[in-house]
C-alpha atoms as a PDB file:
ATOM      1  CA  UNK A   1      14.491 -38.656  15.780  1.00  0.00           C
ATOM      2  CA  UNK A   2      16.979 -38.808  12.875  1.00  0.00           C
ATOM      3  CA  UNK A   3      18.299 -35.560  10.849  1.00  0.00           C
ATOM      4  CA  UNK A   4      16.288 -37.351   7.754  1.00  0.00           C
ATOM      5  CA  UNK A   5      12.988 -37.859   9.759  1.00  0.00           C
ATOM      6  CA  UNK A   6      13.183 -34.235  11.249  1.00  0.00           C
ATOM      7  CA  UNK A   7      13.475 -32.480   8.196  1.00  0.00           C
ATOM      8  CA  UNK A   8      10.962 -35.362   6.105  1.00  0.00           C
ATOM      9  CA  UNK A   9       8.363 -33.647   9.228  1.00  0.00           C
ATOM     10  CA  UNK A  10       8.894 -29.881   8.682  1.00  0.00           C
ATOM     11  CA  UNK A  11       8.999 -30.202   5.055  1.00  0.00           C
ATOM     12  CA  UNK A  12       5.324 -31.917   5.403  1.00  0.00           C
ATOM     13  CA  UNK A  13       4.328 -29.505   7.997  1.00  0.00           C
ATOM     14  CA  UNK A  14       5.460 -26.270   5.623  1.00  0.00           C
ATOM     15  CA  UNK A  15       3.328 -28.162   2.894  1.00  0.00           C
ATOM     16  CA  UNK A  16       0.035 -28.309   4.795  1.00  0.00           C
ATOM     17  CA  UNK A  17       0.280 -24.853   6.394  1.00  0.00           C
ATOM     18  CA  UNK A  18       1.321 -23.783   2.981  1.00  0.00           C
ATOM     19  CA  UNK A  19      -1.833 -25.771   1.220  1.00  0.00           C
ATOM     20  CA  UNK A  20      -4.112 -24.313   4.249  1.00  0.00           C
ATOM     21  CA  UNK A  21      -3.025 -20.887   4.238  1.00  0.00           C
ATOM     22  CA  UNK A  22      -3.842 -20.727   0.061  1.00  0.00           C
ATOM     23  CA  UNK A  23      -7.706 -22.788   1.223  1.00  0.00           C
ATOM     24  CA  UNK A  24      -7.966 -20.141   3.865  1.00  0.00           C
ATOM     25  CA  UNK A  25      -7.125 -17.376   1.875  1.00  0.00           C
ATOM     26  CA  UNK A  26     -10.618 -15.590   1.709  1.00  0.00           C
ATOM     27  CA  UNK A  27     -10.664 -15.542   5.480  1.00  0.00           C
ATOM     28  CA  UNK A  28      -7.181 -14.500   6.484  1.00  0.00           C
ATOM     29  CA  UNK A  29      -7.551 -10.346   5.927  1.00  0.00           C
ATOM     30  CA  UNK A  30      -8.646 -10.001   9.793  1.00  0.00           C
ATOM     31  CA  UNK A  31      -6.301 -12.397  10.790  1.00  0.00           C
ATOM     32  CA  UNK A  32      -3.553 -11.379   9.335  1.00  0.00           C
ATOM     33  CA  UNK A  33      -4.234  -7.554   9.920  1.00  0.00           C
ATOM     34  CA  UNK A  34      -4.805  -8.477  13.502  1.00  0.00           C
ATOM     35  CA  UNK A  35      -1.478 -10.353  13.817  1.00  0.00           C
ATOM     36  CA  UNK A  36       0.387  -7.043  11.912  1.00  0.00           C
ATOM     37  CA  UNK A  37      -0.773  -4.521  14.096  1.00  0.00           C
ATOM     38  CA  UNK A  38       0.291  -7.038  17.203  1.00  0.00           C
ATOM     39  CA  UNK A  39       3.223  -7.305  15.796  1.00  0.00           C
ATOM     40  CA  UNK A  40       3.750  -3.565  15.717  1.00  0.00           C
ATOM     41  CA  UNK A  41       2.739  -2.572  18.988  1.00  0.00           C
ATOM     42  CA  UNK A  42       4.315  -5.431  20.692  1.00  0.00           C
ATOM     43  CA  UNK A  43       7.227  -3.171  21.896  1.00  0.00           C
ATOM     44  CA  UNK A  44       5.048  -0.797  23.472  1.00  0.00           C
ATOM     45  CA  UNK A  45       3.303  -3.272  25.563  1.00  0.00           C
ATOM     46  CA  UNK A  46       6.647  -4.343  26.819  1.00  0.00           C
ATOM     47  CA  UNK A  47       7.895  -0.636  27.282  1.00  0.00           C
ATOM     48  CA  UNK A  48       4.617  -0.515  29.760  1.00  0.00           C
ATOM     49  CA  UNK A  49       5.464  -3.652  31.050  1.00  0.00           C
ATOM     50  CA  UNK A  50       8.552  -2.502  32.173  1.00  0.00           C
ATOM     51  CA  UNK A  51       6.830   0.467  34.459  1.00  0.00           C
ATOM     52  CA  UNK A  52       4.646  -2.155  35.906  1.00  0.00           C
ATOM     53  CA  UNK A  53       1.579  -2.705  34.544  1.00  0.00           C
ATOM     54  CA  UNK A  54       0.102  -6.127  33.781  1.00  0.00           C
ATOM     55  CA  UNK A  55       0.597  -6.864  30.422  1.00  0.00           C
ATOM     56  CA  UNK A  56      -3.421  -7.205  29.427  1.00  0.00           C
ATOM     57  CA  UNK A  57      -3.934  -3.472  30.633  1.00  0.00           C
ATOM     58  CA  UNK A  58      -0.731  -2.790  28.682  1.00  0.00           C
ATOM     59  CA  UNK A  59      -2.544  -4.273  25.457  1.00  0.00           C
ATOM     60  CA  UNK A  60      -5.921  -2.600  26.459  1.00  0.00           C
ATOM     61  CA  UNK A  61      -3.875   0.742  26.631  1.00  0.00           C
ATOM     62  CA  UNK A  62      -1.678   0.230  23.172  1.00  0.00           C
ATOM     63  CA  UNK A  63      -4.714  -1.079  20.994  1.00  0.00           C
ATOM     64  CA  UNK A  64      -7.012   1.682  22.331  1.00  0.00           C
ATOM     65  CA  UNK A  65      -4.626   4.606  21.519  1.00  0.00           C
ATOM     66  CA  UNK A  66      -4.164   2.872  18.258  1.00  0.00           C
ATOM     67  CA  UNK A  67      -7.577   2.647  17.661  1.00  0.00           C
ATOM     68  CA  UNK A  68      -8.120   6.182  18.638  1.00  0.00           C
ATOM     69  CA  UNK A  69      -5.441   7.723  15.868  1.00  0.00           C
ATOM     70  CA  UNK A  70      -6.837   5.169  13.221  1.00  0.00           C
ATOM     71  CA  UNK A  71     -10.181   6.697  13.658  1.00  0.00           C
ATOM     72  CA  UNK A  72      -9.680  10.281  14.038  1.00  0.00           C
ATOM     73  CA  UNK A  73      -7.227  10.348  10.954  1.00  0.00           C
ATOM     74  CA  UNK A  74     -10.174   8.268   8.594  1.00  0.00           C
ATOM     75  CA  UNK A  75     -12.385  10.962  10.095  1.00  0.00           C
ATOM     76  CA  UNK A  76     -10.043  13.586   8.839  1.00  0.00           C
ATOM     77  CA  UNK A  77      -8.822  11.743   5.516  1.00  0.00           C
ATOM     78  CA  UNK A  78     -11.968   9.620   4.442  1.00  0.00           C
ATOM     79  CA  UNK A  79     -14.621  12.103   3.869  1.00  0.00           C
ATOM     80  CA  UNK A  80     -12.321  14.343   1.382  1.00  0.00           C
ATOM     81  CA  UNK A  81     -10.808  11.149   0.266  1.00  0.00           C
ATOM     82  CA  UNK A  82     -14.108   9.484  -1.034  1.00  0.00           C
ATOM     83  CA  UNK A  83     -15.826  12.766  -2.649  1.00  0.00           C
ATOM     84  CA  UNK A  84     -12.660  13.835  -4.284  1.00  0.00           C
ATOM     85  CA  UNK A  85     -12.519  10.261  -6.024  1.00  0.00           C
ATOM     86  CA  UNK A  86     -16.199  10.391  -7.336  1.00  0.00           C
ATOM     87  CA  UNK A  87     -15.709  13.568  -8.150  1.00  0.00           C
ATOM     88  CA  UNK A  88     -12.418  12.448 -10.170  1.00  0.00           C
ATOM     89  CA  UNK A  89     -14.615   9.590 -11.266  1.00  0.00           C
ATOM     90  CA  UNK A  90     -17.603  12.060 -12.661  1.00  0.00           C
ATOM     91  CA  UNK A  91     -15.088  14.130 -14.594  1.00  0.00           C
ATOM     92  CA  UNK A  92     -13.092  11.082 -16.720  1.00  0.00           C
ATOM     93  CA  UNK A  93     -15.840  11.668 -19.622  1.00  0.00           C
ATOM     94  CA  UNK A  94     -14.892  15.355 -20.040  1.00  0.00           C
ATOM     95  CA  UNK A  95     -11.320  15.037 -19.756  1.00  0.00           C
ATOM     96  CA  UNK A  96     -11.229  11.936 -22.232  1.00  0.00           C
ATOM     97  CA  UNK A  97     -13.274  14.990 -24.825  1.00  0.00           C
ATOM     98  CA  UNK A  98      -9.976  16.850 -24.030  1.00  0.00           C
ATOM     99  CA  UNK A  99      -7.625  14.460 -24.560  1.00  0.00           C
ATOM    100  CA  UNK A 100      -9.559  13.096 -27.793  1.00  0.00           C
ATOM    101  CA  UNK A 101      -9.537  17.204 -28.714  1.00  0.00           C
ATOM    102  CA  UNK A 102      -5.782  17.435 -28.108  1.00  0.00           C
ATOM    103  CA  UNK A 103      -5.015  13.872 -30.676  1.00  0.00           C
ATOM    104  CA  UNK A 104      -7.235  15.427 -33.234  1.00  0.00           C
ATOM    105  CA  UNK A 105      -4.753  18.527 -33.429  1.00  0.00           C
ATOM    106  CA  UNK A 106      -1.712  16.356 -33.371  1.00  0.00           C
ATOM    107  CA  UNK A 107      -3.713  13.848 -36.196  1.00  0.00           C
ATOM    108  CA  UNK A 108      -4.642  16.991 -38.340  1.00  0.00           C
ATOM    109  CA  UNK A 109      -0.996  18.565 -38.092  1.00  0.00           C
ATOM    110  CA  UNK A 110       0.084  15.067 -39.678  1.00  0.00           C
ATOM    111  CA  UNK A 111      -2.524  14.400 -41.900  1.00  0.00           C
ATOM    112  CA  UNK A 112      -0.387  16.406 -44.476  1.00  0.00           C
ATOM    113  CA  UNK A 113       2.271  14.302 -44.029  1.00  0.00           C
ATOM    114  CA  UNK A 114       0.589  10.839 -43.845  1.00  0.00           C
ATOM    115  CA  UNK A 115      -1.137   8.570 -46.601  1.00  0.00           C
ATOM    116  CA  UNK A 116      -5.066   9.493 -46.339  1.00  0.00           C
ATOM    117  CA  UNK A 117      -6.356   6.147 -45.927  1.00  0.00           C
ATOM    118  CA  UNK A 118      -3.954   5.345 -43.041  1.00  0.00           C
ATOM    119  CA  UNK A 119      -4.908   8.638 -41.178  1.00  0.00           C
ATOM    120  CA  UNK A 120      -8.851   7.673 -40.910  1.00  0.00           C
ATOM    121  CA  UNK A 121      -7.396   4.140 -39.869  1.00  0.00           C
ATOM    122  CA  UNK A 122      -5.554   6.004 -37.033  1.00  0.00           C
ATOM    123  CA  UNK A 123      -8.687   8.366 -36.522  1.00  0.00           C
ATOM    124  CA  UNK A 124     -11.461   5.316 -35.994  1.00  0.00           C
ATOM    125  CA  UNK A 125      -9.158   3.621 -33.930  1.00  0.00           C
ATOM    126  CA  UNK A 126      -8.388   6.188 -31.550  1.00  0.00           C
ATOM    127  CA  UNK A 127     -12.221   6.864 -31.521  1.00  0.00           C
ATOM    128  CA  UNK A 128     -12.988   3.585 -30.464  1.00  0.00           C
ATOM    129  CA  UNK A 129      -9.720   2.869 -28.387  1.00  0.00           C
ATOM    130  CA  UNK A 130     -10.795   6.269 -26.482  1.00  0.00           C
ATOM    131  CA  UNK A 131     -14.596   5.766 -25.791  1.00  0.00           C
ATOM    132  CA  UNK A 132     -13.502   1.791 -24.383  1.00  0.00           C
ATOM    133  CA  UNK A 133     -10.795   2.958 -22.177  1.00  0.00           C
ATOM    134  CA  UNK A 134     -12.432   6.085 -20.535  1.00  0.00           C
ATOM    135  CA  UNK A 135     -15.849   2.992 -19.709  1.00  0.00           C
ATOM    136  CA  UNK A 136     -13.247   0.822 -18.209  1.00  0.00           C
ATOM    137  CA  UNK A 137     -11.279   3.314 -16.193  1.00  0.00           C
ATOM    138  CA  UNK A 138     -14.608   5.012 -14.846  1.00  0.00           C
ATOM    139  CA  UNK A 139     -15.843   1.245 -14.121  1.00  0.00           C
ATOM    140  CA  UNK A 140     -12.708   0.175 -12.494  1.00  0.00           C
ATOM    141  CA  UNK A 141     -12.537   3.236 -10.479  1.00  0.00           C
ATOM    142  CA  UNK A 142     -15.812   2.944  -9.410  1.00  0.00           C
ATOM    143  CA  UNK A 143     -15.679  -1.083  -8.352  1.00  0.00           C
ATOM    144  CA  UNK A 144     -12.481  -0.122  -6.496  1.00  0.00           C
ATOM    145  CA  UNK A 145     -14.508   2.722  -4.436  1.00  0.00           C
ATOM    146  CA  UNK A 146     -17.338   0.181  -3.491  1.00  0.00           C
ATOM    147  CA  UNK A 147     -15.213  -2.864  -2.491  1.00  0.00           C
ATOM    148  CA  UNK A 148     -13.228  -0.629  -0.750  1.00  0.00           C
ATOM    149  CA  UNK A 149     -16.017   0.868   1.386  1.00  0.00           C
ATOM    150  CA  UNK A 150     -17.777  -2.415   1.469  1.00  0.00           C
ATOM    151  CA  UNK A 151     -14.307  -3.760   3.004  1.00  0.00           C
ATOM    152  CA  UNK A 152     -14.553  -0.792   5.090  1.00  0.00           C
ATOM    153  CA  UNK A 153     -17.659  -1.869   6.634  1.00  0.00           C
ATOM    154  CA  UNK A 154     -17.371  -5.589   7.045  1.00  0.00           C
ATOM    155  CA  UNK A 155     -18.174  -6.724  10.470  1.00  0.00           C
ATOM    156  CA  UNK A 156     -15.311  -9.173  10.395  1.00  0.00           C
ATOM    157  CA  UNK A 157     -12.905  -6.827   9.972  1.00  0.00           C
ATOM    158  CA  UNK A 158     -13.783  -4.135  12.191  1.00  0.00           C
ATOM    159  CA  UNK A 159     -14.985  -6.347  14.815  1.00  0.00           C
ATOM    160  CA  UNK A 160     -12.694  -9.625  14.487  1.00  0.00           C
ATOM    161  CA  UNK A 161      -9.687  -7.786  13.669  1.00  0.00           C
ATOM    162  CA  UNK A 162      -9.089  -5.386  17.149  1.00  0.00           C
ATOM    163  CA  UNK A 163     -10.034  -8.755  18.645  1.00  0.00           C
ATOM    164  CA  UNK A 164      -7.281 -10.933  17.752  1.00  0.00           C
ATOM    165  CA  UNK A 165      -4.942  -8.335  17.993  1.00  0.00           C
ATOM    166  CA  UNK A 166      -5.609  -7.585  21.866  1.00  0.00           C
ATOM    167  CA  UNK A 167      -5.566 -11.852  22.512  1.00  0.00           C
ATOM    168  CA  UNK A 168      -2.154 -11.273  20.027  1.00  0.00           C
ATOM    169  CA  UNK A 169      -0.977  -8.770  22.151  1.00  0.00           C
ATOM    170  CA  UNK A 170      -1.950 -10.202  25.983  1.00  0.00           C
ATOM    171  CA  UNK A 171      -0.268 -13.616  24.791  1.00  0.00           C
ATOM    172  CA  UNK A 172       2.538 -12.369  22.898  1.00  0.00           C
ATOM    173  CA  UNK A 173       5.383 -13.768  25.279  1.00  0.00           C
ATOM    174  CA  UNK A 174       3.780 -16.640  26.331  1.00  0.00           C
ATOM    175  CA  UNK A 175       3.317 -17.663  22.502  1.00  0.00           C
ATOM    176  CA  UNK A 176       6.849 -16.860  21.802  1.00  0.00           C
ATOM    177  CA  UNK A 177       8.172 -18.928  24.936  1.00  0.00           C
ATOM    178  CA  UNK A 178       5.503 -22.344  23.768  1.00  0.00           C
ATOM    179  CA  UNK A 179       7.289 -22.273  20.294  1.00  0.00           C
ATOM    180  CA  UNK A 180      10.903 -21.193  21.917  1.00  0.00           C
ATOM    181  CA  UNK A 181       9.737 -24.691  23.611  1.00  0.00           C
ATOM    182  CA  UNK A 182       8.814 -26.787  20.742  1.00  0.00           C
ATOM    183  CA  UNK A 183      12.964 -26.075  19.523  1.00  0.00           C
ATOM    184  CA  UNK A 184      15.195 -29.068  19.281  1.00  0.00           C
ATOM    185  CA  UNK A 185      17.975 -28.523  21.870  1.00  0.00           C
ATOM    186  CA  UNK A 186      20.737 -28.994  19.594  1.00  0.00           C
ATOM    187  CA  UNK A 187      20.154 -26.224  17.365  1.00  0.00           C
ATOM    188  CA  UNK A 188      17.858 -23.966  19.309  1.00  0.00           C
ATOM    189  CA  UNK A 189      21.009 -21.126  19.957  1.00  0.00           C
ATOM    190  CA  UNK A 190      21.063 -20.961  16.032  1.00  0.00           C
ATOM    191  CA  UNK A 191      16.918 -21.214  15.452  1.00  0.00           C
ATOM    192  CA  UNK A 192      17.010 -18.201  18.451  1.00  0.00           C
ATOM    193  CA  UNK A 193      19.666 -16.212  16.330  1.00  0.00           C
ATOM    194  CA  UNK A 194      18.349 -16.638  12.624  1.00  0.00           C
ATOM    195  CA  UNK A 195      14.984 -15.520  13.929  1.00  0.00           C
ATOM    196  CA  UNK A 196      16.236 -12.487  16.028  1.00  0.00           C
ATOM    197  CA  UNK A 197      17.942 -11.375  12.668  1.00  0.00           C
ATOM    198  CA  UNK A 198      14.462 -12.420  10.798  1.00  0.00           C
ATOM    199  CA  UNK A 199      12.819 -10.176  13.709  1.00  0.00           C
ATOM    200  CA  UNK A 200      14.799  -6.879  13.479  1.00  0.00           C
ATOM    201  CA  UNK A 201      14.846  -7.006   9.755  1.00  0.00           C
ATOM    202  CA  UNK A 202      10.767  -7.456   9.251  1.00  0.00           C
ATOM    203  CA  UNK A 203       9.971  -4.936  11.875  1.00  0.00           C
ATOM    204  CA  UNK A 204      12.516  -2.226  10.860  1.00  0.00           C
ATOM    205  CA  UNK A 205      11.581  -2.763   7.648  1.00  0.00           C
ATOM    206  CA  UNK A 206       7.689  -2.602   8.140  1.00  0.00           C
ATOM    207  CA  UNK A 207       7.708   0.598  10.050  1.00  0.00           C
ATOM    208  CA  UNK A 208      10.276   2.309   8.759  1.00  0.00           C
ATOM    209  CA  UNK A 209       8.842   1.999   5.084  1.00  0.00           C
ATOM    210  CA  UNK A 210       5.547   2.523   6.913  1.00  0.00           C
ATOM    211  CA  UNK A 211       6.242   6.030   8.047  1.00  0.00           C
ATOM    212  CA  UNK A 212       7.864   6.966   4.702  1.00  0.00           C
ATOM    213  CA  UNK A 213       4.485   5.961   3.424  1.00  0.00           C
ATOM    214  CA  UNK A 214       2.641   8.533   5.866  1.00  0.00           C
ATOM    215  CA  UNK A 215       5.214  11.179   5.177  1.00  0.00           C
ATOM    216  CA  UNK A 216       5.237  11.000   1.717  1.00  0.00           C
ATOM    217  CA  UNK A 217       1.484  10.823   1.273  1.00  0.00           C
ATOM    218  CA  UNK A 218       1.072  13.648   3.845  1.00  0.00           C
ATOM    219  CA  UNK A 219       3.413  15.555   2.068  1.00  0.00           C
ATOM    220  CA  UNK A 220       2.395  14.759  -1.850  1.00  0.00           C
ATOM    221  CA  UNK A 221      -1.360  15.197  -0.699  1.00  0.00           C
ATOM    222  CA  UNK A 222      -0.526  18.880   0.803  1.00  0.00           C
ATOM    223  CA  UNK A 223       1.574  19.837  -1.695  1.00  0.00           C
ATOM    224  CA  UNK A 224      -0.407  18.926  -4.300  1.00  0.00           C
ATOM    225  CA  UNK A 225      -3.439  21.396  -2.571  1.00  0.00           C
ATOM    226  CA  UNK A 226      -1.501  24.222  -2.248  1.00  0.00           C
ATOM    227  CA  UNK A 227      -0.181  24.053  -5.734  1.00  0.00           C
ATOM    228  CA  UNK A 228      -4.377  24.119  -6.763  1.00  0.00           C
ATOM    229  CA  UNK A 229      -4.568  20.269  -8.226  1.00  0.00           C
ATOM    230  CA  UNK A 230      -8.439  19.559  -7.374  1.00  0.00           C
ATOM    231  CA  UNK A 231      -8.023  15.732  -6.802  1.00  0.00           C
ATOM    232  CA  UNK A 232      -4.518  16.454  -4.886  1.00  0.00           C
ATOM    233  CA  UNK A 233      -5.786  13.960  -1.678  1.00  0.00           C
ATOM    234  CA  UNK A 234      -6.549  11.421  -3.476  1.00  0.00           C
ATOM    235  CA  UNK A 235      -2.898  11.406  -5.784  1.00  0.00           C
ATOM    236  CA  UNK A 236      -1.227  12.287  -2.633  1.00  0.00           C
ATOM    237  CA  UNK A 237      -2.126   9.772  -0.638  1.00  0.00           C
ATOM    238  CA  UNK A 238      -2.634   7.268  -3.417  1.00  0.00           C
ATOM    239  CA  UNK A 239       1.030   8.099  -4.096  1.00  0.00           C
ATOM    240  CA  UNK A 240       2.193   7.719  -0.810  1.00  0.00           C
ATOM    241  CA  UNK A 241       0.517   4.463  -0.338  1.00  0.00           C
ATOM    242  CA  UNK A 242       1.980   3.310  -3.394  1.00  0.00           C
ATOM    243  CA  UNK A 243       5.523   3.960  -2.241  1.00  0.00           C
ATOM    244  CA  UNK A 244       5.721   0.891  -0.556  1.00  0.00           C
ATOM    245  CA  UNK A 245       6.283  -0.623  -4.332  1.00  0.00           C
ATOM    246  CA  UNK A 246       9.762   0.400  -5.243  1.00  0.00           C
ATOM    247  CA  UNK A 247       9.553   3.168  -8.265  1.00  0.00           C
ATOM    248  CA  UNK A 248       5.545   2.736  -8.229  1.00  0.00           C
ATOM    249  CA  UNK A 249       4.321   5.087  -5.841  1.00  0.00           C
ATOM    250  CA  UNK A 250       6.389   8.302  -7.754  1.00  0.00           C
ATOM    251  CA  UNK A 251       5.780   7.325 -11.455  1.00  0.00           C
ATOM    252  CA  UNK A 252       2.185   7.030 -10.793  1.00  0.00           C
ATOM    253  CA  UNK A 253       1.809   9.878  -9.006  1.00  0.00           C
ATOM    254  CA  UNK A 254       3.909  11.732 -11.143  1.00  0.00           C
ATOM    255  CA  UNK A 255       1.948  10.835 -14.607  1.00  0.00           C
ATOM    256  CA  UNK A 256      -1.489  10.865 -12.964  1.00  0.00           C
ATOM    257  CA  UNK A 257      -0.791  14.762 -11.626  1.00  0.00           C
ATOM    258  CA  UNK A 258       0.802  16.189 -13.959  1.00  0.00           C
ATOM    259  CA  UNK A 259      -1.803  14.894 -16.736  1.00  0.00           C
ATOM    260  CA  UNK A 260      -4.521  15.991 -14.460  1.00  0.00           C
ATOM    261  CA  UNK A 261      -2.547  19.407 -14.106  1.00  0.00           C
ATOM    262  CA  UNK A 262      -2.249  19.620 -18.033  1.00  0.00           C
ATOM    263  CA  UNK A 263      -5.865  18.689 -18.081  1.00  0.00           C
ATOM    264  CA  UNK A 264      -7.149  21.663 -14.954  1.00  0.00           C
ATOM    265  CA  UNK A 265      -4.239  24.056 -15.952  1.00  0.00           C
ATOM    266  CA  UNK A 266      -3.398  26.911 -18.745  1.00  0.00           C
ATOM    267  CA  UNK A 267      -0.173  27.683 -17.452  1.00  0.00           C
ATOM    268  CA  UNK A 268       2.746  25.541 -17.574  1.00  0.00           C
ATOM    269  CA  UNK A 269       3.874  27.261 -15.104  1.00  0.00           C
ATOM    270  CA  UNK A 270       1.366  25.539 -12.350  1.00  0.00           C
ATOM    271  CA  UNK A 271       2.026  22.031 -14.387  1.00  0.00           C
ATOM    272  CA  UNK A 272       5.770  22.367 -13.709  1.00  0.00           C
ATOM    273  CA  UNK A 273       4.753  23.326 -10.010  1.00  0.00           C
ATOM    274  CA  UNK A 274       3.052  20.059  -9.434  1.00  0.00           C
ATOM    275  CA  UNK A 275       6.000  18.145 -11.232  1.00  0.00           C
ATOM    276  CA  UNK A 276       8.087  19.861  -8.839  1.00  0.00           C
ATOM    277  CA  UNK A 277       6.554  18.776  -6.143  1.00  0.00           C
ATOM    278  CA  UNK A 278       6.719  15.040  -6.942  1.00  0.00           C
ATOM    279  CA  UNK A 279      10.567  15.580  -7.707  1.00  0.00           C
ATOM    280  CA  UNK A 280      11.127  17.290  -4.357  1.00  0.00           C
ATOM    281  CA  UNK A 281       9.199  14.447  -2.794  1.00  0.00           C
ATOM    282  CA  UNK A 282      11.903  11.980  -4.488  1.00  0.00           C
ATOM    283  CA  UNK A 283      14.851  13.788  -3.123  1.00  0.00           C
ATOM    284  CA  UNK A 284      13.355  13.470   0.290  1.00  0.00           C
ATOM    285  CA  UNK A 285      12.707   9.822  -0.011  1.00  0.00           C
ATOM    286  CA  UNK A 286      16.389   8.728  -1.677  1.00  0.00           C
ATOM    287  CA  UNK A 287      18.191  11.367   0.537  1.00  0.00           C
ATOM    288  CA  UNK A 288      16.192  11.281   3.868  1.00  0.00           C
ATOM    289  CA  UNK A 289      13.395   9.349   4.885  1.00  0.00           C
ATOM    290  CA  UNK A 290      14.392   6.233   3.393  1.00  0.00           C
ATOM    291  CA  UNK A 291      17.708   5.928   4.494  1.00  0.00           C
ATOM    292  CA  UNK A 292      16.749   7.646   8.099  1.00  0.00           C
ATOM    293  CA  UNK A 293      13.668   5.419   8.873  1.00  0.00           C
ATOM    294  CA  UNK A 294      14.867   2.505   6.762  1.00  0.00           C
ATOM    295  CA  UNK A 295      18.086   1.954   5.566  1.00  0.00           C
ATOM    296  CA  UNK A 296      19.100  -1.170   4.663  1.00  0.00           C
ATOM    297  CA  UNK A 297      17.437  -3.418   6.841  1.00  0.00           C
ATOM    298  CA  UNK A 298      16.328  -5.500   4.031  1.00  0.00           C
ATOM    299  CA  UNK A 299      19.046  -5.824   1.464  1.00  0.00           C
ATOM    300  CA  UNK A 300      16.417  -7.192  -1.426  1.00  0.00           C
ATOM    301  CA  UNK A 301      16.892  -6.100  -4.867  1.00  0.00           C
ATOM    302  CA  UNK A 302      13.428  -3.763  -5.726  1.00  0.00           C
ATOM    303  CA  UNK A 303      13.357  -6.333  -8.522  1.00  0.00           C
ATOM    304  CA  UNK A 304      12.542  -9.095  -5.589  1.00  0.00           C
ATOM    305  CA  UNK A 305      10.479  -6.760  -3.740  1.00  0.00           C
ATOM    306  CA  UNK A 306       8.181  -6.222  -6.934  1.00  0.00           C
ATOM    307  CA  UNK A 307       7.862  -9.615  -7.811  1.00  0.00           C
ATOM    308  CA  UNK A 308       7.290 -10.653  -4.044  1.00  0.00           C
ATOM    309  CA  UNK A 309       4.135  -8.147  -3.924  1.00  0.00           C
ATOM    310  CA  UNK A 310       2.627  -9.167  -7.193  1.00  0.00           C
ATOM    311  CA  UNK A 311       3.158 -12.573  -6.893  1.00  0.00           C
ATOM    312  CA  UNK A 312       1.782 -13.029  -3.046  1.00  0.00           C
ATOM    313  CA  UNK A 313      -0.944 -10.362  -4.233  1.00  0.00           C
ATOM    314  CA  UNK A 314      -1.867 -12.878  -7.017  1.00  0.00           C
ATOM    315  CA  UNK A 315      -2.244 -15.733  -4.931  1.00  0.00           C
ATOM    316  CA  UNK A 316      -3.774 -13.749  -1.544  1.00  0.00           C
ATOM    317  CA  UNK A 317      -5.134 -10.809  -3.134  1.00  0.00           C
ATOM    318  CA  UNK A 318      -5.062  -7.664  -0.306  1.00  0.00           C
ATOM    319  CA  UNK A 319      -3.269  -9.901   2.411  1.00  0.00           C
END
């Protein structure tokens, strides 16, 4: 086969995977979940496989454990996650009052200051602005609770997804060797070394920025506690989760606590306590965790990063 004919293939074959995969994108969450965690625990199957063991009792093992901490920590983290959030949820009404309270003060300590007419302009807008936004965050809020504990309870993806990641897992080698197969000869050595470089920076990159996640979320949800925030789990975590998204995970955790702090507290004392806590969590991720777990195993500009995980999340929503 000709250069001109091999690449006229591969460019038709990326076309229809790419075409099937956007088709196929309401099915892929257990899929690709599935393949992720494979992915993942793939080196401890062949840590186990090195004492021995057969590699499906190595999978059985790996997956299992997994399983085991997955469940024990949403039996830890769910319960206080879910009532804190309705909780948060029941209370945007009365802290929208507040707020509205607080812009009436500022409005009436201008009104001196400001042509008449243009002050009730402000007012009735405000008014209205205030009523919409506290009915669409308290809607949103609540849609996002219920899809996420209807996602929680699909049968697909609790019972599909440990599925294809054992079969993932037995097969793992045997899959990479079939496609290690289907390599022209000629430029196999350099198809073997871009994807060993493609291999080391995805996986570094995935759990490294995964366990500054955890960290991070661990440590903004406890800190948050101590310092007396009510809804400090769910900003925490929220917060932590969010991390992944360069610059998103501490401006919206920073805003969203220290308003609710403004909102709980009569002390600026305590609100500058729960800032302080966000900025200590910031010097830990530039200074420590980030370069420690990470480093620079990806090289992408945050700019790319962004726009990589809105546009994908655009056109394959949670996947």
């Amino acid at each position: 086969m000709t250069a001109e004919r091999q690449i006229k293939f591969w460019l038709i074959g990326l076309a229809v995977f790419l075409v099937a995969l956007f088709f196929l994108r309401g099915i892929l969450l257990p899929f690709v979940l599935g393949m992720a965690i494979a992915y993942l625990l793939d080196p401890l199957c062949d840590r186990l496989e090195t004492w021995n063991a057969p590699r499906w009792l190595a999978a059985v093992v790996v997956l299992v454990l997994f399983l085991i901490v997955c469940v024990a920590a949403m039996m830890l983290i769910v319960p206080v996650f879910t009532t804190q959030l309705s909780d948060l949820i029941a209370r945007l009404p009365a802290y929208a009052e507040v707020l509205k309270g607080w812009i009436e003060q500022m409005l009436s300590m201008l009104q001196a200051r400001v042509d008449p007419g243009l002050m009730e302009k402000l007012k009735s807008t405000i008014e209205g602005s205030s009523g919409k936004a506290v009915a669409w965050l308290a809607e949103a809020a609540g849609e996002v609770l219920t899809r996420g504990a209807a996602i929680a309870n699909l049968v697909s993806l609790i019972v599909i997804t440990p599925v294809v990641a054992f079969y993932l897992l037995r097969d793992w080698d045997v899959m990479v060797g079939t496609i290690n197969s289907w390599l022209p000869r000629r430029h196999a050595p350099v198809i073997r070394e871009l994807a060993s470089d493609v291999d080391r920076t995805l996986a570094g990159f995935l759990r490294g920025q995964g366990l500054v996640c955890l960290v991070l979320g661990v440590f903004y949800a406890v800190g948050l506690t101590l310092a007396g925030l009510e809804f400090g789990v769910v900003v925490g975590l929220l917060a932590g989760l969010l991390t992944f998204i360069p610059y998103a995970g501490s401006i919206f955790g920073l805003l969203i606590s220290v308003g609710l702090a403004m909102l709980q507290f009569d002390e600026w004392t305590r609100v500058a306590i729960v800032a302080a806590v966000f900025f200590v969590g910031q010097i830990m991720e530039g200074n420590v965790l980030t370069p420690l777990l990470v480093g620079g195993r990806v090289g992408l500009h945050p700019v790319w990063v962004i726009f990589a995980l809105l546009a994908f999340g655009v056109l394959f929503g949670f996947v």
